[in-house]
N, C-alpha and C. Protein backbone atom coordinates (compact mmCIF):
# COMPACT_ATOMS: atom_id res chain seq x y z
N UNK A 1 7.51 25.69 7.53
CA UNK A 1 7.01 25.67 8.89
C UNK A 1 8.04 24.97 9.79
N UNK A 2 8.10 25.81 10.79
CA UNK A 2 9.12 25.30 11.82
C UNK A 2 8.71 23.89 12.75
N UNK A 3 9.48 22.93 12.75
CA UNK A 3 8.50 21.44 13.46
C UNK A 3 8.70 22.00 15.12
N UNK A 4 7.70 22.10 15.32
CA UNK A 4 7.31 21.83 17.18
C UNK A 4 7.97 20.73 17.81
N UNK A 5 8.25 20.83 18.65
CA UNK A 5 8.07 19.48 19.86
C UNK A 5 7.77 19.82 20.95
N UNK A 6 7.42 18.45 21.76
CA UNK A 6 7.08 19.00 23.48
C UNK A 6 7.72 17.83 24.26
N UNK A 7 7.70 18.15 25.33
CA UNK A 7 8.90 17.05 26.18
C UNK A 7 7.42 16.53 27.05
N UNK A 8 7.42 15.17 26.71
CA UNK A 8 6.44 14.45 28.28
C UNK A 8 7.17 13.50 29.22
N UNK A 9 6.90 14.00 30.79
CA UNK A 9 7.81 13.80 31.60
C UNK A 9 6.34 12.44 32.59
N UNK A 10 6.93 11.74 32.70
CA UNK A 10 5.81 10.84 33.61
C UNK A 10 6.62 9.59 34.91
N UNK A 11 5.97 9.98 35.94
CA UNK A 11 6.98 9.50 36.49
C UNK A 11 5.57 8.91 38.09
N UNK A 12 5.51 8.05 38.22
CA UNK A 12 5.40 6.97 39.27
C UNK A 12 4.54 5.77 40.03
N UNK A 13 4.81 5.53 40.43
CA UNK A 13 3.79 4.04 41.38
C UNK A 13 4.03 2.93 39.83
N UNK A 14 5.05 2.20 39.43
CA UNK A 14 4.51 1.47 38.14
C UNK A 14 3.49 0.43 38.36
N UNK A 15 3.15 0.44 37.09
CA UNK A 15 1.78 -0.49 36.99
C UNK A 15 1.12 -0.78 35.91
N UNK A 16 0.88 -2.05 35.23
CA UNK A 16 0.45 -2.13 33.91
C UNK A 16 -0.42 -1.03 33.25
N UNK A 17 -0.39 -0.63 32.25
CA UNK A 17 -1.20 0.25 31.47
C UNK A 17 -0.80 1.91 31.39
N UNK A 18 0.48 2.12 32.00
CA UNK A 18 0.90 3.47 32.20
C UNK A 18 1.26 4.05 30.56
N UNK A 19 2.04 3.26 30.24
CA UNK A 19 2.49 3.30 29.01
C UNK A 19 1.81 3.44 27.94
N UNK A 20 0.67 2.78 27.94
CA UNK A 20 -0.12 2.29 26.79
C UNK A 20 -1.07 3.72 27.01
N UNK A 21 -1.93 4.19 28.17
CA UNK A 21 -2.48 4.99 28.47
C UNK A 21 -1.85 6.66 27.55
N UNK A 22 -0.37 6.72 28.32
CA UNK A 22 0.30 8.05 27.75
C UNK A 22 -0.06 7.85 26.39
N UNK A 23 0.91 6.82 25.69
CA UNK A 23 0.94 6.60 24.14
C UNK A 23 -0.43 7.02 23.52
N UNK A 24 -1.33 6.36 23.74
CA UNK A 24 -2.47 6.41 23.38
C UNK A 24 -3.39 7.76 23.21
N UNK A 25 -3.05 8.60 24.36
CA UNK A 25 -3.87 9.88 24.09
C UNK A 25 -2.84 10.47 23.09
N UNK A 26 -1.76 10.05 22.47
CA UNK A 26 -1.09 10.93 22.00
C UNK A 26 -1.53 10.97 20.45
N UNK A 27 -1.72 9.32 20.78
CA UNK A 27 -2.14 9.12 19.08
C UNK A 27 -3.84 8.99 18.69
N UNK A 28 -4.35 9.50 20.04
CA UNK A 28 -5.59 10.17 19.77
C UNK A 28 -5.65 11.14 19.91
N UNK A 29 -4.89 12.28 19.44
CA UNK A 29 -4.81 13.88 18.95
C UNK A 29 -3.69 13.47 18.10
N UNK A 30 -3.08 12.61 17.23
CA UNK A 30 -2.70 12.86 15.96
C UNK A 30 -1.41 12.92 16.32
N UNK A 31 -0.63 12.75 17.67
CA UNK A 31 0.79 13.51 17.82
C UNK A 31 1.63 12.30 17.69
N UNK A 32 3.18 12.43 17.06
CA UNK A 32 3.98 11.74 16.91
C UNK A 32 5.33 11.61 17.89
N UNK A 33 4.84 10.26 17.86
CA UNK A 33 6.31 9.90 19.64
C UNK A 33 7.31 10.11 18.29
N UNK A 34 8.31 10.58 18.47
CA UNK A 34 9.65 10.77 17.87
C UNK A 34 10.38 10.36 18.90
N UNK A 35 10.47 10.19 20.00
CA UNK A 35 11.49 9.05 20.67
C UNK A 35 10.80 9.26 22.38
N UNK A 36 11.51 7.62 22.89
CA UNK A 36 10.68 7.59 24.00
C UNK A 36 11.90 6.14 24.74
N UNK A 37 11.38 6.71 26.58
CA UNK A 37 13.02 6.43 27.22
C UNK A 37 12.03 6.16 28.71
N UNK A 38 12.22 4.91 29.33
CA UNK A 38 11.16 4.39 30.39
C UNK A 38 12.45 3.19 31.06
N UNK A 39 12.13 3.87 31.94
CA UNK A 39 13.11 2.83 33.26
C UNK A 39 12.04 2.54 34.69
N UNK A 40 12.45 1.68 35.37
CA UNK A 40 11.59 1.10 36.65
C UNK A 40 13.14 1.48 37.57
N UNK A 41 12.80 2.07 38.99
CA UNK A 41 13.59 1.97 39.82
C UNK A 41 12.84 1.49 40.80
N UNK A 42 13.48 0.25 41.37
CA UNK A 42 12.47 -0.48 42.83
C UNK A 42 11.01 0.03 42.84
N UNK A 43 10.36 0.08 42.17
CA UNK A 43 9.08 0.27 41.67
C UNK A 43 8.41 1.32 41.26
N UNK A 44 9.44 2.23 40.75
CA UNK A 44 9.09 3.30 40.32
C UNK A 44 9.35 4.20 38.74
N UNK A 45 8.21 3.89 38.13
CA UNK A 45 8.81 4.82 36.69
C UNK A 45 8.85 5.30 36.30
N UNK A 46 10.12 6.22 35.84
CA UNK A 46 9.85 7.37 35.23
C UNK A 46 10.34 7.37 33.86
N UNK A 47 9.31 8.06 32.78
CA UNK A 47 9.02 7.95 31.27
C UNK A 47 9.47 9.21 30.46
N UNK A 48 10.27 9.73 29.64
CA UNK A 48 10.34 10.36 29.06
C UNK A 48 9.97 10.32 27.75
N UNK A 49 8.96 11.29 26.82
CA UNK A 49 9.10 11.23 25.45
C UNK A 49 8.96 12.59 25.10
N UNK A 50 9.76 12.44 23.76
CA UNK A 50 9.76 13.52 22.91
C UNK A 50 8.90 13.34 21.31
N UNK A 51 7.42 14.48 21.43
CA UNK A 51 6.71 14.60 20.73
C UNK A 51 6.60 15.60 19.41
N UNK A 52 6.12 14.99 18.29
CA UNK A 52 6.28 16.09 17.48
C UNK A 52 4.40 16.69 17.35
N UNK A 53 4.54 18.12 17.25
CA UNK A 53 3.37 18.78 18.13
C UNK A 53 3.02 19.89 16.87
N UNK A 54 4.25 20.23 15.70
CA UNK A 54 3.81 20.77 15.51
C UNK A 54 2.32 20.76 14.68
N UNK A 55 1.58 22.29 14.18
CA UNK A 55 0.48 22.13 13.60
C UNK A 55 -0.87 21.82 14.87
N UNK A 56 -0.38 20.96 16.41
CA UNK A 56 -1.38 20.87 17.01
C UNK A 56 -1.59 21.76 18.12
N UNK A 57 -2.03 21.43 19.06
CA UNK A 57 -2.54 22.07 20.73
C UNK A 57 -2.28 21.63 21.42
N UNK A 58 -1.34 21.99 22.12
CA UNK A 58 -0.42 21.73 23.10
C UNK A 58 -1.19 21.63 24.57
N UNK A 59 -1.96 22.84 24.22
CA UNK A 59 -2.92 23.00 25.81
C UNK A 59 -4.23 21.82 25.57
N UNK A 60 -4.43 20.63 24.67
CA UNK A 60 -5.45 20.07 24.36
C UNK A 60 -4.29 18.72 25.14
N UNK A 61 -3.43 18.25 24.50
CA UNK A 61 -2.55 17.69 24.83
C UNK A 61 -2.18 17.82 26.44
N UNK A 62 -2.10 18.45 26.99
CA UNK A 62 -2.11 19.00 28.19
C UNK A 62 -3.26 18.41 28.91
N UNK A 63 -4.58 18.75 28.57
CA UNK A 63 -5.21 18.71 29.23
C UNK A 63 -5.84 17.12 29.40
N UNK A 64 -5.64 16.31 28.30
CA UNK A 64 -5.87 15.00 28.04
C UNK A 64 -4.89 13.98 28.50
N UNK A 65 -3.37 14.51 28.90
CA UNK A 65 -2.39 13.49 30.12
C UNK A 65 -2.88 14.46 30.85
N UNK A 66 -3.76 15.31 31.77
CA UNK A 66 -4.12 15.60 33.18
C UNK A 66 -5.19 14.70 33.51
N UNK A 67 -5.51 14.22 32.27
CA UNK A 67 -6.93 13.27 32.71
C UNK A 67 -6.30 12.05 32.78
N UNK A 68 -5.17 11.63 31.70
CA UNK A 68 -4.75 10.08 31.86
C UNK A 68 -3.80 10.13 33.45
N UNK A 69 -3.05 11.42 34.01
CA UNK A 69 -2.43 11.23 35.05
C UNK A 69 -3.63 10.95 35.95
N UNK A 70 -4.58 11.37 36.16
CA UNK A 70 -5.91 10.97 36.90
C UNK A 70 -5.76 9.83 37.45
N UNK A 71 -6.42 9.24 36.08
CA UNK A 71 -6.78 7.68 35.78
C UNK A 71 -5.47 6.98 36.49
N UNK A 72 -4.71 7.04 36.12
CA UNK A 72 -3.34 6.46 36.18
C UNK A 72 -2.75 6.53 37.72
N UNK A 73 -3.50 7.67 38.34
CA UNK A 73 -2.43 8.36 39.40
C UNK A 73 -0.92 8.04 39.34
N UNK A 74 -0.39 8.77 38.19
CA UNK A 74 0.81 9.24 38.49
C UNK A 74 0.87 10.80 37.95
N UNK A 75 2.11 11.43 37.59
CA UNK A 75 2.61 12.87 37.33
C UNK A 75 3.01 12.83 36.12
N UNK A 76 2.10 13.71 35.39
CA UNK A 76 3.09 14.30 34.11
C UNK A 76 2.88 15.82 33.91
N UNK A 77 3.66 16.04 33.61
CA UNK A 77 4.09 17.43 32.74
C UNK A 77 4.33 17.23 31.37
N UNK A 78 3.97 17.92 30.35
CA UNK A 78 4.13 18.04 29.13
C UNK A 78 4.22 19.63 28.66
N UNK A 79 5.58 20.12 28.61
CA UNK A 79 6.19 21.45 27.94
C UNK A 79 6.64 21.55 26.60
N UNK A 80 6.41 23.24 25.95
CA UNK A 80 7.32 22.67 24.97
C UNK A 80 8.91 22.67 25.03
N UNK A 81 9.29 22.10 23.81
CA UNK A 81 10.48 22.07 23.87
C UNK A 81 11.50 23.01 24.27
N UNK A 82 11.22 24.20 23.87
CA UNK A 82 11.97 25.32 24.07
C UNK A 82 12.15 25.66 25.61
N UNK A 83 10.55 25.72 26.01
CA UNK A 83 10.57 26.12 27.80
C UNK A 83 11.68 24.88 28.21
N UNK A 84 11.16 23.78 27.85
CA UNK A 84 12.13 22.49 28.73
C UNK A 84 13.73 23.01 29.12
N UNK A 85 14.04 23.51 27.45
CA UNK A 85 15.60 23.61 27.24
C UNK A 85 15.82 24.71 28.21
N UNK A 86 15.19 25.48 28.51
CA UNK A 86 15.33 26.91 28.45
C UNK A 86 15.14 26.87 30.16
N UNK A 87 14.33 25.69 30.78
CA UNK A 87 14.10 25.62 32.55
C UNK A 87 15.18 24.92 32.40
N UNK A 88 15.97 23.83 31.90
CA UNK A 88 17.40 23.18 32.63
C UNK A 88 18.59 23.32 31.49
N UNK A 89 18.54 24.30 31.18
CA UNK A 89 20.11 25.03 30.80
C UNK A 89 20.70 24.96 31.99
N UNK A 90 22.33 24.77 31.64
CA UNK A 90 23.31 24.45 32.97
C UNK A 90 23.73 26.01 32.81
């Protein structure tokens, strides 16, 4: 079986619990951070991680950071890997 991944993109207003929030729905559907990249610019953060997905539901995953971006009010997107590569090829 070929391993999945998906790219999660999260980005703004920082504020305690952003982090913990993303992480958390991830590892309540079972999914594995395989690497993860978070900077603050003058008060703003934007989070990258790369998930391993395969075997799960991507559109479940999806729909559970639309609820933590809610909560959170900030932005995420979560694609898979391939679309990611495949929207910012140079």
């Amino acid at each position: 079986m070929k391993k999945e991944r998906a790219v999660i993109t999260v980005i703004g207003e920082d504020h305690p619990g952003i982090i913990a929030a993303v992480t958390g729905a991830c590892a309540e559907l079972g999914i594995n951070i395989e690497d993860l990249s978070q900077t603050v610019v003058q008060g703003i953060l934007t989070m990258t991680l790369i998930v391993d997905i395969t075997g799960k539901d991507l559109r479940e995953l999806q729909r559970r950071l639309a609820r933590v971006a809610e909560e959170q009010r900030v932005k995420i997107i979560a694609q898979h890997e391939d679309i990611f590569r495949y929207m910012h090829r140079v």
